[in-house]
Protein backbone atom coordinates (compact mmCIF):
# COMPACT_ATOMS: atom_id res chain seq x y z
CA UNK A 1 94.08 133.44 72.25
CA UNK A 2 97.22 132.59 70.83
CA UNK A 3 97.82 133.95 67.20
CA UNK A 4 100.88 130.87 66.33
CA UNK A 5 99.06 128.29 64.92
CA UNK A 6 100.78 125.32 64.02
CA UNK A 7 100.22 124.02 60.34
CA UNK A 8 99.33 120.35 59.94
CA UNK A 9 102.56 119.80 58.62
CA UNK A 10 104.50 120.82 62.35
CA UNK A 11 100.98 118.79 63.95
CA UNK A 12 102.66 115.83 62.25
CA UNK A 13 106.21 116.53 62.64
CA UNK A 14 105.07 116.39 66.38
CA UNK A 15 103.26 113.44 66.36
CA UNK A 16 105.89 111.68 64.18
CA UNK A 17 108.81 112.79 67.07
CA UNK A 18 106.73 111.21 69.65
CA UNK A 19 105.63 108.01 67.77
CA UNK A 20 109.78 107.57 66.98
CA UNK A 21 111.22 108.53 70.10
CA UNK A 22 108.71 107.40 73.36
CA UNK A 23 110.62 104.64 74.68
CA UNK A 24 113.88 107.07 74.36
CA UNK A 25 115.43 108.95 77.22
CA UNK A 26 113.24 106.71 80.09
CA UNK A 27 114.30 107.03 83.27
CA UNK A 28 113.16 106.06 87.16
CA UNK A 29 112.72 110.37 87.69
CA UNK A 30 110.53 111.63 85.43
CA UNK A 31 110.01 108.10 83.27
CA UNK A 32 109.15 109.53 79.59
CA UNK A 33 109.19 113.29 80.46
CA UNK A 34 112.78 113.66 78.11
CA UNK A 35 110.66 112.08 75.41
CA UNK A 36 107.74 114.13 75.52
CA UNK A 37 110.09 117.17 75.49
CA UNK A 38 112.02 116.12 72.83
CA UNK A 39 108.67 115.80 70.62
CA UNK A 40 106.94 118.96 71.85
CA UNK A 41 110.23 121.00 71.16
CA UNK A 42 109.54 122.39 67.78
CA UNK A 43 106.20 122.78 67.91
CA UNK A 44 105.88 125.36 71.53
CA UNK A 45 108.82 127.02 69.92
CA UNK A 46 106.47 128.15 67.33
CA UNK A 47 103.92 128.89 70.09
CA UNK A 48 105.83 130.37 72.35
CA UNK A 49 108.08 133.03 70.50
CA UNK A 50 108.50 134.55 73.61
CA UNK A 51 111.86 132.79 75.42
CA UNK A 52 110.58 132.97 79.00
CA UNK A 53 107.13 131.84 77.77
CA UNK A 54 108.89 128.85 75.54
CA UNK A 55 111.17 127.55 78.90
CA UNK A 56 108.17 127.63 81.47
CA UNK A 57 106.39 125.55 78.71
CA UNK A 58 109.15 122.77 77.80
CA UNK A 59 109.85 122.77 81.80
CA UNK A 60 106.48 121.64 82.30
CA UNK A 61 106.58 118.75 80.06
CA UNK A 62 109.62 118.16 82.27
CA UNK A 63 107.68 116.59 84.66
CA UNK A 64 106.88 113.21 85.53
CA UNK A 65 104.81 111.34 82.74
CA UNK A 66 104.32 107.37 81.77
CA UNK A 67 101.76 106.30 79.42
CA UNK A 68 101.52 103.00 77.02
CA UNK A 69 103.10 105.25 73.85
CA UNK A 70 99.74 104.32 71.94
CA UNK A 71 97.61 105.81 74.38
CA UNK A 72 99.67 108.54 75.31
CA UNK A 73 99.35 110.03 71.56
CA UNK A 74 95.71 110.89 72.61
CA UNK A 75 97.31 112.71 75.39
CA UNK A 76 100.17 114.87 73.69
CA UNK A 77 97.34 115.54 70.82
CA UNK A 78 94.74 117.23 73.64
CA UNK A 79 97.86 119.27 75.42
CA UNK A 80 99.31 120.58 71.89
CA UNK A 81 95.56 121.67 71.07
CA UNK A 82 95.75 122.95 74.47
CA UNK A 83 98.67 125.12 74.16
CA UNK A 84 98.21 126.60 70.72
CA UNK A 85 94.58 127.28 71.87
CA UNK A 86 95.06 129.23 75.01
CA UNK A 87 99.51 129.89 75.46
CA UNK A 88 100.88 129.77 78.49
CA UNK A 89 97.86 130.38 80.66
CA UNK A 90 97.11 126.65 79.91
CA UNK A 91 99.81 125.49 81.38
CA UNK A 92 98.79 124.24 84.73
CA UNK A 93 95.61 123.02 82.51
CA UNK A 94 98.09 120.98 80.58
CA UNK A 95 99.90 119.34 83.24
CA UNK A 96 96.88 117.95 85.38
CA UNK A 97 94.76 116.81 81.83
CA UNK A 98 98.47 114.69 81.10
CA UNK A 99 98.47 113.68 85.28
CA UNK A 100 94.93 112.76 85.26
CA UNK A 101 94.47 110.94 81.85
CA UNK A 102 97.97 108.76 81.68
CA UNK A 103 96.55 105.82 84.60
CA UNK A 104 93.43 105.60 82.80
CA UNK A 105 94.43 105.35 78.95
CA UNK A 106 97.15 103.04 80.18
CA UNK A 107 95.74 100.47 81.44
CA UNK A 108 92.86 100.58 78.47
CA UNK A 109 96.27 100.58 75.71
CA UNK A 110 98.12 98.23 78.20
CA UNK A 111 95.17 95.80 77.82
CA UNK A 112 94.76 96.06 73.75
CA UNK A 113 98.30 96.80 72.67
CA UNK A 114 100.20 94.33 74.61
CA UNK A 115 98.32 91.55 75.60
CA UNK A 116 94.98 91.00 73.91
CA UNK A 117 97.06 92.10 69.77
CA UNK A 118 100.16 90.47 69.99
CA UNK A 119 98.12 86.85 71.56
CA UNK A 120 96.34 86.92 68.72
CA UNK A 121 98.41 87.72 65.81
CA UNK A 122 101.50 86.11 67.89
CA UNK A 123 98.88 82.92 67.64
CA UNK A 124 98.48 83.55 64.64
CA UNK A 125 101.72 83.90 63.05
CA UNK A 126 103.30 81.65 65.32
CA UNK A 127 100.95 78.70 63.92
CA UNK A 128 101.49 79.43 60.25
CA UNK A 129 105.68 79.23 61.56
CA UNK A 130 104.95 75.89 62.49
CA UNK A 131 103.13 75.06 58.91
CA UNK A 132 106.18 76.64 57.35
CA UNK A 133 104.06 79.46 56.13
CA UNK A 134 105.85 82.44 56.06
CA UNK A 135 102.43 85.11 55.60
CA UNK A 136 102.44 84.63 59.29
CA UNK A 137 105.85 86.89 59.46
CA UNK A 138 104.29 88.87 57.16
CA UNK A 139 101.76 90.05 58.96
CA UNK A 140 103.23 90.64 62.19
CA UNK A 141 105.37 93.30 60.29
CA UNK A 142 102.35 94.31 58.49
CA UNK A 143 100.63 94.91 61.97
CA UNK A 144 103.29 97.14 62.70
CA UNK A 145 103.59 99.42 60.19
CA UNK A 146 99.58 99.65 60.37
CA UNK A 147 100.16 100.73 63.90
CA UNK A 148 102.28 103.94 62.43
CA UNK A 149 98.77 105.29 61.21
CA UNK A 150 96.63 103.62 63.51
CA UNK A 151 98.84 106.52 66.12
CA UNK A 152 98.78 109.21 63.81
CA UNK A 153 95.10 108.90 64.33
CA UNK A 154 95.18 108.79 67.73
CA UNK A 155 97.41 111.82 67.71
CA UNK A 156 95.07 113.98 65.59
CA UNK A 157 91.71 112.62 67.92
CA UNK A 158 93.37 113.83 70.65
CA UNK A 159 94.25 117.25 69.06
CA UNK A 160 91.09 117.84 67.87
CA UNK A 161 89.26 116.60 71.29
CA UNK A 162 91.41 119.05 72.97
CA UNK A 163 90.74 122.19 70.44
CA UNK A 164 86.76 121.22 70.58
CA UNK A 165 87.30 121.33 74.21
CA UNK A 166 89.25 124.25 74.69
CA UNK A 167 86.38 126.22 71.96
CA UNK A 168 83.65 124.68 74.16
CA UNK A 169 84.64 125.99 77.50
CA UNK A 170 85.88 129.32 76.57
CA UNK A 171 86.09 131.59 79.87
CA UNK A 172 85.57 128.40 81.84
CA UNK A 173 89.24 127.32 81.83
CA UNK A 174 89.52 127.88 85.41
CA UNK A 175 86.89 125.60 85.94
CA UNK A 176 88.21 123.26 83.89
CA UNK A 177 91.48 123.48 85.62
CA UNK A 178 90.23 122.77 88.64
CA UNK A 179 88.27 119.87 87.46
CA UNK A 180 90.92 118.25 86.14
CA UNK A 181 93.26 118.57 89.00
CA UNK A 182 91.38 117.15 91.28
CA UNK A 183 91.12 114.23 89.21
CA UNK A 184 94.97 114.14 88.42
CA UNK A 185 95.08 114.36 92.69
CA UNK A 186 92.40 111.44 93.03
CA UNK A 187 94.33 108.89 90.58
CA UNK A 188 97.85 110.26 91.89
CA UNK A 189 95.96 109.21 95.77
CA UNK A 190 94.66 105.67 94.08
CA UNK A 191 98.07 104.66 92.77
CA UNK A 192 99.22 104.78 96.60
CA UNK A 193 97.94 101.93 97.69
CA UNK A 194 98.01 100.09 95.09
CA UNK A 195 101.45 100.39 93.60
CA UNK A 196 103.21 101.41 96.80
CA UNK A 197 104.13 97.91 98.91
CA UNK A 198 105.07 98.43 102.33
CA UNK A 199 104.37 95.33 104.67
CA UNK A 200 106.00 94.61 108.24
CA UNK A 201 105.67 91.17 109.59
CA UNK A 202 106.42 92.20 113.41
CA UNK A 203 103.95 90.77 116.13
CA UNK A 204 103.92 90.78 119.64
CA UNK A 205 102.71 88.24 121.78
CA UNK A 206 102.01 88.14 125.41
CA UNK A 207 101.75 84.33 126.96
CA UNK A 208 99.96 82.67 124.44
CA UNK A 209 98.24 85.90 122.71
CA UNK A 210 99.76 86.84 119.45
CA UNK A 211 98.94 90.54 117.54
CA UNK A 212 100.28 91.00 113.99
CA UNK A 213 101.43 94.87 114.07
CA UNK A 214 100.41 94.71 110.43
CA UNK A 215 96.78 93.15 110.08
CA UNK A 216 95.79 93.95 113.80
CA UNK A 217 96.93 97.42 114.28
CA UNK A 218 97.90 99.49 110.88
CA UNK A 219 95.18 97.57 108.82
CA UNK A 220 92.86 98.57 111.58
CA UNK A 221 93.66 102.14 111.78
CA UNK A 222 93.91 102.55 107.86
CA UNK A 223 94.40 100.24 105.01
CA UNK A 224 97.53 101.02 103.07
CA UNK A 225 98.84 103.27 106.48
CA UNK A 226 102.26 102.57 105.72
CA UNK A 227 101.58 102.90 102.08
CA UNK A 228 100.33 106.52 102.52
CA UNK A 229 103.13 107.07 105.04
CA UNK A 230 106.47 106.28 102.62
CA UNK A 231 104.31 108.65 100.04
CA UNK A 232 103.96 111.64 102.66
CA UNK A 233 108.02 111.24 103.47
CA UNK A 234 108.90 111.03 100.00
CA UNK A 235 106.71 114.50 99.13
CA UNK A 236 108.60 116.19 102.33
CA UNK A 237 111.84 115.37 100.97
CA UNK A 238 111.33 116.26 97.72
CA UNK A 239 110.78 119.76 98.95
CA UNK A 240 114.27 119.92 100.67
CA UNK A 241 116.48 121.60 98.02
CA UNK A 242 119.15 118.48 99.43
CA UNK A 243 117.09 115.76 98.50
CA UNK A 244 116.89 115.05 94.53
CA UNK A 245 114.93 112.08 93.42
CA UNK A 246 117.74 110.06 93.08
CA UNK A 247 119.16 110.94 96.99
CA UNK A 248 115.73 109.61 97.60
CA UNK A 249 115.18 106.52 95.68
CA UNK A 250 118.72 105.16 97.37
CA UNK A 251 116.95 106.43 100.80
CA UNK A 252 114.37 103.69 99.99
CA UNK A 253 116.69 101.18 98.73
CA UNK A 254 118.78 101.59 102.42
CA UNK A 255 115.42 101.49 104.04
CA UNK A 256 114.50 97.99 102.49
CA UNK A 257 117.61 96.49 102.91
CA UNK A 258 118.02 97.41 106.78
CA UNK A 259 114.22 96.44 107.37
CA UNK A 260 114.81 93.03 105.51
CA UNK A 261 117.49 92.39 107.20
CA UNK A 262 116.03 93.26 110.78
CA UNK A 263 113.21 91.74 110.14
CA UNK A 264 110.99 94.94 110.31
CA UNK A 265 109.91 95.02 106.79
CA UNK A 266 109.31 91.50 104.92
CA UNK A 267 106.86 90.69 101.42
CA UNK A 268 102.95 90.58 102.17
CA UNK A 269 101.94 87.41 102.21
């Protein structure tokens, strides 16, 4: 049990960092890790007092995350209940709840916060434009400043989600742990296929007998082979202390651009 508690004040000082600063610091490596750092800063210095404790926890928030911002306060909420529930020892907890959660949430705050709200009150406002009404303005900005509490909200129902849950498992942690990582492993394994687009147009024919090497022999063996086979290299590589992200992602770029141009690797059609 961790005796630092953090007072609602620091909660919202937290929550208020994140809500500011989410689309700051993005980048292809770790996409809105520096953000999520920069907002959890303050508050695990007050749980971890401990300076070894306080870098193993800010390194882990380090690590790859990218969530719609809305959503994503549910998220930071759970893992700062998390932390000041159980210290350091939730760590690896931590991680796989953020892994797990951020492809789910997403696509539910992808699908309300910026496409079905802004159609309608863009709609909206855009028709009272036309009419010369200016209330349509109006509430556009007063949909956004709404949004500042509708967050705040979301922030404190994921903090208090992730205390209940943290209370209700108790000694089951481990279990919990476990749970949750394989979870963060089966989304991680679902985003393969489905984000990852590798497609070679090569055939080979013999007399009048044509076999796409794509649809008649990797499609055959597995659906999303090649996929699963660009995810396994870059996971080697990243092990190699020579190989940083960025040594990698202009690997891939080389890779596309000789296989275009050779006409190994082409667009899916």
């Amino acid at each position: 049990m961790n005796d630092n508690k953090l007072t609602v004040r620091e909660r919202k000082s937290m929550f208020r960092r994140w809500i500011f600063s989410a689309g700051l610091g993005y980048n292809y490596e770790s996409q809105q890790a520096p953000s999520v750092a920069f907002s959890m800063r303050k508050a695990l210095r007050k749980i971890y007092p401990d300076d070894d404790e306080y870098i193993e926890a800010m390194d882990n928030h380090y690590n790859y995350f990218n969530a719609t911002p809305q959503m994503a306060n549910v998220i930071l909420g759970a893992t700062l209940a998390m932390e000041e529930e159980d210290g350091i020892k939730a760590k690896d907890a931590v991680q796989s709840l953020k892994t797990s959660l951020m492809g789910p949430l997403s696509g539910v705050g992808d699908s309300i916060f910026w496409i079905l709200i802004p159609t309608i009150m863009g709609s909206i406002a855009g028709y009272m434009a036309l009419q010369k009404n200016a209330i349509g303005a109006i509430l556009w900005m007063v949909m956004y400043v709404a949004f500042y509490w509708l967050k705040m909200w979301l922030c404190n129902l994921g903090y208090e989600s992730g205390t209940k849950l943290i209370t209700t498992l108790g000694e089951k942690i481990n279990i919990f742990t476990d749970a949750i990582s394989i979870m963060g492993l089966m989304v991680v394994g679902s985003l393969i296929p489905t984000v990852v687009k590798v497609y070679t147009p090569l055939k080979f024919a013999t007399g009048k007998v044509s076999l796409s090497l794509q649809t008649g022999v990797f499609d055959k063996i597995m659906p999303g082979l090649l996929p699963v086979g660009l995810a396994i290299l870059v996971y080697w590589l990243l092990g190699k202390k020579s190989w940083t992200p960025t040594r990698i992602i202009v690997l891939i770029i080389v890779i596309c651009l000789v296989g275009a141009a050779t006409g190994i690797l082409g667009i899916a059609k």
